[in-house]
N, C-alpha and C. Protein backbone atom coordinates (compact mmCIF):
# COMPACT_ATOMS: atom_id res chain seq x y z
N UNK A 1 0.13 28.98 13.45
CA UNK A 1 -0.14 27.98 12.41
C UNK A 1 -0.01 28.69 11.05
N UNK A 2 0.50 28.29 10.26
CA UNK A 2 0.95 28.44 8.79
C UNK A 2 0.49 27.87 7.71
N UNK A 3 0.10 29.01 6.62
CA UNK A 3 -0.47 27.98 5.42
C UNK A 3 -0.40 26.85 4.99
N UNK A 4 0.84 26.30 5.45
CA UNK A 4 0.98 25.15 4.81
C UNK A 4 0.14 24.14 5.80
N UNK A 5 0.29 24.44 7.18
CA UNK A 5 -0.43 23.27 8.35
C UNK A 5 -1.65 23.64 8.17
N UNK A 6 -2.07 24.45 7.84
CA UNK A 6 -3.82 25.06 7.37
C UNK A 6 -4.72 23.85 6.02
N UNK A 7 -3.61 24.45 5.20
CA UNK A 7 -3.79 23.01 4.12
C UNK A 7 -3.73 21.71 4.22
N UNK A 8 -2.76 21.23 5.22
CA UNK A 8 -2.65 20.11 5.22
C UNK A 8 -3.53 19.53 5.95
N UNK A 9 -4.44 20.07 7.11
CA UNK A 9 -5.45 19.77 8.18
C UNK A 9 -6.66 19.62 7.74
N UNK A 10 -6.53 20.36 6.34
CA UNK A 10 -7.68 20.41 5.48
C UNK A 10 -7.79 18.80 4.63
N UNK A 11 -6.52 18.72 4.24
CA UNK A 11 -6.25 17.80 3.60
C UNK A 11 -6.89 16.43 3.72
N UNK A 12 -6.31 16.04 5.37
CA UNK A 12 -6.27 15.28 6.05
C UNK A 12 -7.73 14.81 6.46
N UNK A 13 -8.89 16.30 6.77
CA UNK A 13 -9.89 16.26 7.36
C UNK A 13 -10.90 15.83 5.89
N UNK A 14 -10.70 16.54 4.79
CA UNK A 14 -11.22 15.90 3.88
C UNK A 14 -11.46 14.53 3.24
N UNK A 15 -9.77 13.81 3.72
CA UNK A 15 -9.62 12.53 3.68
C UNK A 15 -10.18 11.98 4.61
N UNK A 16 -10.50 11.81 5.63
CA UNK A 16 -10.95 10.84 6.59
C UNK A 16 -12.63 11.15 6.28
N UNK A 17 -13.25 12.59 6.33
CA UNK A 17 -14.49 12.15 6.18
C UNK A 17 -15.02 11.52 4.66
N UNK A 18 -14.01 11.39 3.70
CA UNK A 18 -14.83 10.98 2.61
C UNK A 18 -13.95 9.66 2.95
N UNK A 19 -13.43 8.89 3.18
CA UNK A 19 -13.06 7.60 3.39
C UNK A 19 -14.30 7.18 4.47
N UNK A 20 -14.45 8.04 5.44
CA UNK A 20 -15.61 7.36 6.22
C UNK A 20 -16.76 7.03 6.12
N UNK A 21 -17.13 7.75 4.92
CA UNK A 21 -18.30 8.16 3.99
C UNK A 21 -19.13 6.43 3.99
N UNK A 22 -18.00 5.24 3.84
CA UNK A 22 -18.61 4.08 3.25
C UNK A 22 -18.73 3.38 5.08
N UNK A 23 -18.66 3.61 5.89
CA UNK A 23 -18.40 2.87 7.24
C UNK A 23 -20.40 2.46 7.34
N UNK A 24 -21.08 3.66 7.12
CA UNK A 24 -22.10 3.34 7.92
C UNK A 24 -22.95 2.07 6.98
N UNK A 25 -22.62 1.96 5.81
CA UNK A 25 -22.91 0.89 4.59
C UNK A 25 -22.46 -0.28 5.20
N UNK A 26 -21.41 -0.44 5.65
CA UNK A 26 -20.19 -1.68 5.73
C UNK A 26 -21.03 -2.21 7.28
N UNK A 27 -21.43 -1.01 8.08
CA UNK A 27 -21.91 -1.74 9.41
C UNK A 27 -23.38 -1.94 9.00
N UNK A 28 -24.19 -1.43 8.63
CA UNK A 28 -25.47 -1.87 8.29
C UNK A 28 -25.56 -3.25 7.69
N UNK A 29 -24.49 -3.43 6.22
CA UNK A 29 -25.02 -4.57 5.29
C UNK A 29 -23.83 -5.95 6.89
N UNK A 30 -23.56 -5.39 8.15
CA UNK A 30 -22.76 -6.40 8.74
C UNK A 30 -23.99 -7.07 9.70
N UNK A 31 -24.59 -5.73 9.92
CA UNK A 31 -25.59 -5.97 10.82
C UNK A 31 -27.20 -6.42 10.22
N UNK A 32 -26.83 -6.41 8.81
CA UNK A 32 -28.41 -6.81 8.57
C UNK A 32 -27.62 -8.27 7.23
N UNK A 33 -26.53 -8.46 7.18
CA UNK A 33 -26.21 -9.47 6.45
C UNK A 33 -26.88 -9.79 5.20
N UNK A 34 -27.41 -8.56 4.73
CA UNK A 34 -27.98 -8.08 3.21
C UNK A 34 -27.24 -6.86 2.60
N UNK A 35 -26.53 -7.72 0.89
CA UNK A 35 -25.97 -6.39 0.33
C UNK A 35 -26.20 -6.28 -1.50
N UNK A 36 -27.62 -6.98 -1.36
CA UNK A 36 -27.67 -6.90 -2.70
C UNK A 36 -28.49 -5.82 -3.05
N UNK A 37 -28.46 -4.69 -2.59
CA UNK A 37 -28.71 -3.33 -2.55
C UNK A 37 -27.58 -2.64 -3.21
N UNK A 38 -26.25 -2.89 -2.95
CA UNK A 38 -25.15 -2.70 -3.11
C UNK A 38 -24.92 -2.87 -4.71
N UNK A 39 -24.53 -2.00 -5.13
CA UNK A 39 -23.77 -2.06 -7.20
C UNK A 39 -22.39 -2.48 -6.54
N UNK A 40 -22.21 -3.38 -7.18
CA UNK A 40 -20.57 -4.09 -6.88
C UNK A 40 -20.14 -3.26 -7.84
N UNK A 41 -20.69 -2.77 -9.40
CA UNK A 41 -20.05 -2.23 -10.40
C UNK A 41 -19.64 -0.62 -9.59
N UNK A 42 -20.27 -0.62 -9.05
CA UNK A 42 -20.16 1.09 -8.46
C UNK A 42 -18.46 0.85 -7.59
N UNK A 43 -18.96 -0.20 -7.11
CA UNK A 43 -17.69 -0.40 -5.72
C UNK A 43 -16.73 -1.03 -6.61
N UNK A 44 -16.20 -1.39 -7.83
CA UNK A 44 -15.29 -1.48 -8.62
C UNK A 44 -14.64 -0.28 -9.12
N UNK A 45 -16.04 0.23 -9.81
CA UNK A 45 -15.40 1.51 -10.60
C UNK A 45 -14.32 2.34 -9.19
N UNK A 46 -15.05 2.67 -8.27
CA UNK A 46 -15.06 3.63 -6.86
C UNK A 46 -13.10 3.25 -6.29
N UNK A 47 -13.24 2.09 -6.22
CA UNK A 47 -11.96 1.25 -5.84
C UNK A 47 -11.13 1.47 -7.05
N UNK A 48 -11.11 1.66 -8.31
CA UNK A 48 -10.11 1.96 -9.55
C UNK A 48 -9.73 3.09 -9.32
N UNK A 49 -10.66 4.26 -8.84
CA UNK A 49 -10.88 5.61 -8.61
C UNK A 49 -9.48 5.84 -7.60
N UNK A 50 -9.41 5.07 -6.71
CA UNK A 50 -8.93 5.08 -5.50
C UNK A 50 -7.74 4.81 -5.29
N UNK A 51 -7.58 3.50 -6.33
CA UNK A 51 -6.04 3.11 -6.88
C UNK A 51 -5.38 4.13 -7.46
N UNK A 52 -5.74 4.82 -8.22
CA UNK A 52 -5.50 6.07 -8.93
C UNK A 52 -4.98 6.95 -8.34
N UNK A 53 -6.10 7.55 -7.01
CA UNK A 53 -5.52 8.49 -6.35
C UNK A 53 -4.50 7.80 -5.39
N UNK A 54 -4.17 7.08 -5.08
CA UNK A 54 -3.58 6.55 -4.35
C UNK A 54 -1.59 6.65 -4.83
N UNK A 55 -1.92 6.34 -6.36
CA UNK A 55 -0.98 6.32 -6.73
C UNK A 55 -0.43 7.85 -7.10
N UNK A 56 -1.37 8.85 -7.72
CA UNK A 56 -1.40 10.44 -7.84
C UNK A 56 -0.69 10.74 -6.74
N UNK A 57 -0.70 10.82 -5.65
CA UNK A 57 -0.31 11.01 -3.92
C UNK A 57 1.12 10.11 -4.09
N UNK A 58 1.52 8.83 -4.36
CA UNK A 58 2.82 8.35 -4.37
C UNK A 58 3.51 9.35 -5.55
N UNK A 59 3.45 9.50 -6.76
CA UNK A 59 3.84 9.91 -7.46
C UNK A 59 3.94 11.78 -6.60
N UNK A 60 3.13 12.78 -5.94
CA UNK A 60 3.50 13.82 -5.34
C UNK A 60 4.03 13.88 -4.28
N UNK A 61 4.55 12.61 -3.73
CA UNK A 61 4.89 12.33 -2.48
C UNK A 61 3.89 13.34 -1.49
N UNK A 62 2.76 13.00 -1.15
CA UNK A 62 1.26 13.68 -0.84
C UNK A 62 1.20 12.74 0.84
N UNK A 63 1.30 12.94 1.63
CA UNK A 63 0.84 11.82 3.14
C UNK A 63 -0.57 11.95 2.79
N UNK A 64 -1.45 12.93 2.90
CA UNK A 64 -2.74 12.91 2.92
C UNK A 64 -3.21 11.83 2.03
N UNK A 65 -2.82 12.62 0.73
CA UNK A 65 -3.43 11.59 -0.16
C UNK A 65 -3.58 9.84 -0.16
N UNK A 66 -2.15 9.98 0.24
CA UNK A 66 -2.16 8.22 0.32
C UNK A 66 -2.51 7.45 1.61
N UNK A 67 -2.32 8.31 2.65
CA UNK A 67 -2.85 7.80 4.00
C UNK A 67 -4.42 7.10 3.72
N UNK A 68 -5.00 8.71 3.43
CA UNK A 68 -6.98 8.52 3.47
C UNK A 68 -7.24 7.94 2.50
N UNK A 69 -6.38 7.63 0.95
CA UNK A 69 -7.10 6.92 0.51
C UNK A 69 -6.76 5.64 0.14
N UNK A 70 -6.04 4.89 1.06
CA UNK A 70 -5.16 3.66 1.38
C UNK A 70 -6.50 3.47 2.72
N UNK A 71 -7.32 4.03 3.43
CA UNK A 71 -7.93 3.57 4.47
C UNK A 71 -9.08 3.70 3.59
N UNK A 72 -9.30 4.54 2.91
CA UNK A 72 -10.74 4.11 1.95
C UNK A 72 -10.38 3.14 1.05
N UNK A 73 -9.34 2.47 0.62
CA UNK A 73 -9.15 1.56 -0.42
C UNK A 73 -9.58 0.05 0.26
N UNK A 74 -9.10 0.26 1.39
CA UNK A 74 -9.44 -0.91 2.39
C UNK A 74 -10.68 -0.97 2.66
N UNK A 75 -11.07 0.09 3.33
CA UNK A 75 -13.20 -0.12 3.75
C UNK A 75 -13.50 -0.36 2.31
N UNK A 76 -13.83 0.25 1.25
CA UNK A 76 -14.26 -0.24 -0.55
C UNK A 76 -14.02 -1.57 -0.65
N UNK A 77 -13.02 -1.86 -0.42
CA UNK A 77 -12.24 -3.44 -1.20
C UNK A 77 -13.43 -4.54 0.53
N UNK A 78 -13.02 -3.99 1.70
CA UNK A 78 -14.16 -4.75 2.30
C UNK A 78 -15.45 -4.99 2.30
N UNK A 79 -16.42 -3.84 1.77
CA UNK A 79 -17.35 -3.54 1.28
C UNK A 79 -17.45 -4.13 -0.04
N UNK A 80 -17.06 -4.64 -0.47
CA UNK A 80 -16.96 -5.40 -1.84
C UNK A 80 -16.67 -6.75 -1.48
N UNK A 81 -16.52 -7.40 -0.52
CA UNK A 81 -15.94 -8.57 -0.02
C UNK A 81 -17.38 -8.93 0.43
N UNK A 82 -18.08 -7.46 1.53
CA UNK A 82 -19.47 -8.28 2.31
C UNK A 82 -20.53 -8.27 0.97
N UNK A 83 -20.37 -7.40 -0.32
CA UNK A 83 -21.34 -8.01 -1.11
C UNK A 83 -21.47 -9.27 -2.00
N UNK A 84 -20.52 -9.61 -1.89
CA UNK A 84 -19.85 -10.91 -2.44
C UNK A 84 -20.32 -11.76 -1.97
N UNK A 85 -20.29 -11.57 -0.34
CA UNK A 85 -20.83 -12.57 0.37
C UNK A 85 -22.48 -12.35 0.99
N UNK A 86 -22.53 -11.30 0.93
CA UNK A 86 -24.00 -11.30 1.38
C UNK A 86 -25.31 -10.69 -0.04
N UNK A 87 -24.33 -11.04 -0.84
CA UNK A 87 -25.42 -10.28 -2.13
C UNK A 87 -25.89 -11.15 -3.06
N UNK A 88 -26.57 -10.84 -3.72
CA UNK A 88 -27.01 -11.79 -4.34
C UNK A 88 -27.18 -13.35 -4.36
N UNK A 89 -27.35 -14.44 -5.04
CA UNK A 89 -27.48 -15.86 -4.63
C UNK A 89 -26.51 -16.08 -3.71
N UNK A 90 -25.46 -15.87 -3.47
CA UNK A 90 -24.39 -16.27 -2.62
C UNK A 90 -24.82 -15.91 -1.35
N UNK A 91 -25.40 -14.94 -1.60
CA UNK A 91 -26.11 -14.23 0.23
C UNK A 91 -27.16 -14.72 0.74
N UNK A 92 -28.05 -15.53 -0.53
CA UNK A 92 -29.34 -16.15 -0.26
C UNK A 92 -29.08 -17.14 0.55
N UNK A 93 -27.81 -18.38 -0.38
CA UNK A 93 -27.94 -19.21 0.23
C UNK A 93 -27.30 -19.28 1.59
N UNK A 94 -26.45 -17.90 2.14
CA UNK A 94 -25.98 -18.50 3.11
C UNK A 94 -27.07 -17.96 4.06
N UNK A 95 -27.79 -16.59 4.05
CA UNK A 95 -28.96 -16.48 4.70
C UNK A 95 -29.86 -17.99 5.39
N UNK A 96 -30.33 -18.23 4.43
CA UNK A 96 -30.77 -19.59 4.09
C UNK A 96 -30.05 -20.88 5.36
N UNK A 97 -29.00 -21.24 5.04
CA UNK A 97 -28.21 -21.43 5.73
C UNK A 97 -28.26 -21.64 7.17
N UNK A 98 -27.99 -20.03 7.15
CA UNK A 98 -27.97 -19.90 8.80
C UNK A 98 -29.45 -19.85 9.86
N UNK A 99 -30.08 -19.99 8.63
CA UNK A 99 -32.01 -19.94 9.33
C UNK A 99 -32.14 -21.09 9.52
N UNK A 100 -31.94 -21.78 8.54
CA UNK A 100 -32.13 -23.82 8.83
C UNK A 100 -31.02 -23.66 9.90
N UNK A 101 -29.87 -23.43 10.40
CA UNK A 101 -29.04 -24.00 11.43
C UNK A 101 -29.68 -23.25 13.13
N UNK A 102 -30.32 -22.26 12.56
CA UNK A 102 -31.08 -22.03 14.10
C UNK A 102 -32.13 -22.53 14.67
């Protein structure tokens, strides 16, 4: 194995655990259908962050880069979808909702 596959494994491994970083958020606020804990402003800024690198990596022609953070752009942008829906008044009322329908 060669510096360069040394780096790139690194690359790669760095990308997946910080893209995974948001999974255990995304299954909690799925499983407890509360996300107004959640800064949407955080998960905006975080997702601009991401576009960025995303594009940094197209522009170096980078796989790592754009792979891991094309799969973190997706969990963020979903994670921003369940606070939408489960955060604040919008989350109340569907909470709400689904208690009167049981």
């Amino acid at each position: 194995m060669d510096e360069n596959d040394t780096v790139f494994i690194i690359g790669i491994a760095a990308g997946i655990l910080t893209a995974a970083s948001m999974m255990p958020q995304v299954i909690k606020t799925i499983k407890t259908k509360k996300a107004d804990h959640v800064s949407a402003l955080m998960l905006i800024i975080l997702i601009g962050g991401i576009i960025l690198w995303i594009i940094y990596g197209v522009m170096k022609k980078d796989m790592p880069i754009i792979c891991t953070n094309g799969f973190s752009l997706l969990v963020n942008l979903f994670m921003l979808f369940l606070r939408w829906k489960f955060g604040g008044e919008h989350g109340k009322l569907q909470r709400s909702q689904e208690n009167a329908a049981a």
